[in-house]
N, C-alpha and C. Protein backbone atom coordinates (compact mmCIF):
# COMPACT_ATOMS: atom_id res chain seq x y z
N UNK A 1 149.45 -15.74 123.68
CA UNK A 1 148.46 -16.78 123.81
C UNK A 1 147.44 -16.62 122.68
N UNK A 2 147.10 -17.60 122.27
CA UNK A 2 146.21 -17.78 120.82
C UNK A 2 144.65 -18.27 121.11
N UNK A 3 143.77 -17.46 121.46
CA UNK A 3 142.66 -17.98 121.73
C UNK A 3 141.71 -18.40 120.90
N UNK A 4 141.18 -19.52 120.55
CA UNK A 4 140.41 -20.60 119.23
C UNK A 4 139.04 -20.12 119.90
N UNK A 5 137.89 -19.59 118.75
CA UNK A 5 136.95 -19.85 119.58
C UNK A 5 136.00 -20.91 118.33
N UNK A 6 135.62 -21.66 118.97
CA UNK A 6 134.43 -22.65 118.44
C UNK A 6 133.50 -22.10 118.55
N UNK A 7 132.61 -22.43 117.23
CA UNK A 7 131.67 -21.50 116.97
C UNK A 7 130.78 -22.53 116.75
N UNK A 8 129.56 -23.01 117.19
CA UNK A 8 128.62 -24.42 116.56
C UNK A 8 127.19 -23.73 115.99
N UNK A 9 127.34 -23.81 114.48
CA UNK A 9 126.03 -23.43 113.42
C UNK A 9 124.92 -24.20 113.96
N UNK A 10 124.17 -23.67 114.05
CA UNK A 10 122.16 -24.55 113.71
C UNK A 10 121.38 -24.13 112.46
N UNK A 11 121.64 -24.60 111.45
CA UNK A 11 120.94 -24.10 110.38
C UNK A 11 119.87 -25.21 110.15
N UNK A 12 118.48 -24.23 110.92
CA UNK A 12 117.18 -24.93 110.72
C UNK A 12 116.62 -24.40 109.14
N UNK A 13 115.93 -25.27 108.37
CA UNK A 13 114.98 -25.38 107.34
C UNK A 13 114.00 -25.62 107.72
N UNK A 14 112.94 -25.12 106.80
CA UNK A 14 111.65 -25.87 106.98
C UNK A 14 111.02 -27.03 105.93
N UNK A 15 110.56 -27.73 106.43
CA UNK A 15 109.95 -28.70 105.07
C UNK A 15 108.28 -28.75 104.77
N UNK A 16 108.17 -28.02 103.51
CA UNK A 16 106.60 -27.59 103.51
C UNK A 16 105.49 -28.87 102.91
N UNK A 17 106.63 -29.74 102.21
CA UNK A 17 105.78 -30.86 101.61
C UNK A 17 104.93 -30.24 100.42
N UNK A 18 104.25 -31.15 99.93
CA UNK A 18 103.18 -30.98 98.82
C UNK A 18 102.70 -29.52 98.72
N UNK A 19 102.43 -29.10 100.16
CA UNK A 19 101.24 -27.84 100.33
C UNK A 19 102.28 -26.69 100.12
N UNK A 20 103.03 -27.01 99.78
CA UNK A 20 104.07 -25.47 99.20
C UNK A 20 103.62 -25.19 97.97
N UNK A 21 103.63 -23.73 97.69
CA UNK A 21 103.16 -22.97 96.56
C UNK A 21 104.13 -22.48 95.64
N UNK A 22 104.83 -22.12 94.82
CA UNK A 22 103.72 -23.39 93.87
C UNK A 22 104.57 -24.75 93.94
N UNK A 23 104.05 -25.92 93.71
CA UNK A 23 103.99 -27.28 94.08
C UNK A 23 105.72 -27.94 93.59
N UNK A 24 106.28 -26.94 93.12
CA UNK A 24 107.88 -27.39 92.93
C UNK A 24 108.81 -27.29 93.76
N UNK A 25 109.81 -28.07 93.86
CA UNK A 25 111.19 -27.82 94.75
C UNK A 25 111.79 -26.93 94.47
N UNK A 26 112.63 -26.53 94.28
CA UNK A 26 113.56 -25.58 93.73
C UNK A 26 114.66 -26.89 93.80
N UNK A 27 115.55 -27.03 92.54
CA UNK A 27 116.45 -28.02 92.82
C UNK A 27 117.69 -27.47 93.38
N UNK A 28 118.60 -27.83 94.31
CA UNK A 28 120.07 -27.64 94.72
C UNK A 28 120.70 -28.08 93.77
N UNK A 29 121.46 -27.03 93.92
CA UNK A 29 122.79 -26.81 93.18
C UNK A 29 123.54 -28.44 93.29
N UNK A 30 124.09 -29.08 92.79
CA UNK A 30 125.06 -30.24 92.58
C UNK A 30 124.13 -31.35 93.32
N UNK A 31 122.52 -31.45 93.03
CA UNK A 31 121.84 -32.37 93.78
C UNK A 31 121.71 -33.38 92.94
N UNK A 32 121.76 -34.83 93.40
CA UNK A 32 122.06 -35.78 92.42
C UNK A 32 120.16 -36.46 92.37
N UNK A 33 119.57 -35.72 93.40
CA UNK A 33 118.17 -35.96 93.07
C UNK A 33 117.28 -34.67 94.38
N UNK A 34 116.20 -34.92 93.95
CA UNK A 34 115.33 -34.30 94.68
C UNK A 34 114.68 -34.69 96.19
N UNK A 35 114.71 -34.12 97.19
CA UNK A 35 114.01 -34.33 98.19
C UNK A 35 112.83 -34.87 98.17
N UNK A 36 112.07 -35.72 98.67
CA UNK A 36 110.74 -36.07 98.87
C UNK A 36 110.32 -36.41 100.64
N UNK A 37 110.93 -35.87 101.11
CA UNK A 37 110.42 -35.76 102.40
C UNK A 37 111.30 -35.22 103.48
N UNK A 38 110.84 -34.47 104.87
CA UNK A 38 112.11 -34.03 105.65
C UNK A 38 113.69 -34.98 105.32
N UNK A 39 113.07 -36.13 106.25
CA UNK A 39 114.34 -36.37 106.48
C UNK A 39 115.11 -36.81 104.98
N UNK A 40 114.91 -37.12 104.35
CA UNK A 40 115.95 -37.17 102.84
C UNK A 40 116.23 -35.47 102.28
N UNK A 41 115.61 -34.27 102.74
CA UNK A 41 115.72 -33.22 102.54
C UNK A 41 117.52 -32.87 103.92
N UNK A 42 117.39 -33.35 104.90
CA UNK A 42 118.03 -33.38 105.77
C UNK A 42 119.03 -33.84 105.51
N UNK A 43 119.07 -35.22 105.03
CA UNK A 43 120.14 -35.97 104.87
C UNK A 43 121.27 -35.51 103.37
N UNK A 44 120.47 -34.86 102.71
CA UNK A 44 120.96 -34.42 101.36
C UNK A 44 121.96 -33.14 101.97
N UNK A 45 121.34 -32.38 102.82
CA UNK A 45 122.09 -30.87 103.27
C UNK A 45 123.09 -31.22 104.28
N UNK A 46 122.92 -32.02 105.17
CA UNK A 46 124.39 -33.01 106.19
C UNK A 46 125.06 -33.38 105.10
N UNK A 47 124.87 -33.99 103.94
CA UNK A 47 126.15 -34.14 102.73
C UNK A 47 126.81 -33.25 102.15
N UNK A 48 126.07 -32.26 102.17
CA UNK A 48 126.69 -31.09 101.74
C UNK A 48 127.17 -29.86 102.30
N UNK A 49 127.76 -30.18 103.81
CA UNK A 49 128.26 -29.66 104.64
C UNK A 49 129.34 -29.81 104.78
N UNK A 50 130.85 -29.32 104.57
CA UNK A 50 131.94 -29.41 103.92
C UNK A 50 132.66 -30.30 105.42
N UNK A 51 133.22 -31.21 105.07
CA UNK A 51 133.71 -32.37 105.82
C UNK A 51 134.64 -31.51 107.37
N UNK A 52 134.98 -30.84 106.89
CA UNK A 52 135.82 -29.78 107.98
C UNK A 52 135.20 -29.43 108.75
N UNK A 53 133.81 -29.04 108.55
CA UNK A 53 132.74 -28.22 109.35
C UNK A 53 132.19 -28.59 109.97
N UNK A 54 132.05 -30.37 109.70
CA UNK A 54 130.87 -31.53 110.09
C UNK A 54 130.75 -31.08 111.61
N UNK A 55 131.47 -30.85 112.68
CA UNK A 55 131.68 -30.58 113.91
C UNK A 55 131.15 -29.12 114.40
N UNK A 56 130.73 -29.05 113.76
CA UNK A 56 130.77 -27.24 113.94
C UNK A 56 129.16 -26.61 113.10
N UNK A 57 128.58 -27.18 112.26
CA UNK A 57 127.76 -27.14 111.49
C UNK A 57 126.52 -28.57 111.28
N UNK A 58 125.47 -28.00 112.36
CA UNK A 58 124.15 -28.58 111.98
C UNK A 58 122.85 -28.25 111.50
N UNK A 59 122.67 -29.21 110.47
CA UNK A 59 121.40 -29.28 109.81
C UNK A 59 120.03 -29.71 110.78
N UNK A 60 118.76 -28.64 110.78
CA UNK A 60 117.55 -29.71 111.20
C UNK A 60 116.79 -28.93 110.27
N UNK A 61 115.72 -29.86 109.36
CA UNK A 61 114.82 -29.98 109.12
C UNK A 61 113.84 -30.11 109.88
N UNK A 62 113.24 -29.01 109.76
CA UNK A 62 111.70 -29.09 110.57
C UNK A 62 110.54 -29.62 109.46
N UNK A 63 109.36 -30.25 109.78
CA UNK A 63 108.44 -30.52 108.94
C UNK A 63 107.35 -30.06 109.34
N UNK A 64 107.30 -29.33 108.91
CA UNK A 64 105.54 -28.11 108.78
C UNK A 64 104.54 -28.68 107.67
N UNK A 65 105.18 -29.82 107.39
CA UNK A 65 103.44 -30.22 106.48
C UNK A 65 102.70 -30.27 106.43
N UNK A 66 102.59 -30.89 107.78
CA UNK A 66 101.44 -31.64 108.65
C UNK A 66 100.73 -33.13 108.23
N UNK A 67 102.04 -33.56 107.25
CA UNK A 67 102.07 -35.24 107.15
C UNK A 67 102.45 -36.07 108.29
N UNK A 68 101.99 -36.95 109.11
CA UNK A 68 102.66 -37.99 109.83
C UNK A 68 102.96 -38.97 108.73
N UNK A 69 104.76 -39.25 108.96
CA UNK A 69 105.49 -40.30 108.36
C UNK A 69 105.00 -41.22 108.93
């Protein structure tokens, strides 16, 4: 008998906004642009979660800025 075990990732980030020190992103590797806010920070790292994994592997962005969108 072959037992599968499913394994489901939570890979939380944080999003510091503006008030991060010092005031640059760091760019990702194969990023076709820069983040400017959680959720486009979010949505950029769900793309780059290898299509196989999509089930098994989630992204949340937290936002610690203390901007209301």
């Amino acid at each position: 008998m072959i037992l599968t075990l499913l394994v489901t990732v939570f890979m939380p980030f944080f999003w510091f906004g503006e008030k991060r020190a010092p005031h640059t992103i760091p760019k990702a590797p194969n990023a076709n642009f820069q983040p400017m806010s959680a959720k486009s920070m979010e949505e950029m790292l769900n793309a780059a979660v290898p299509t196989d994994k999509k089930n098994h592997i989630y992204v949340i962005v937290i936002d610690v800025s203390g901007e209301i969108p």
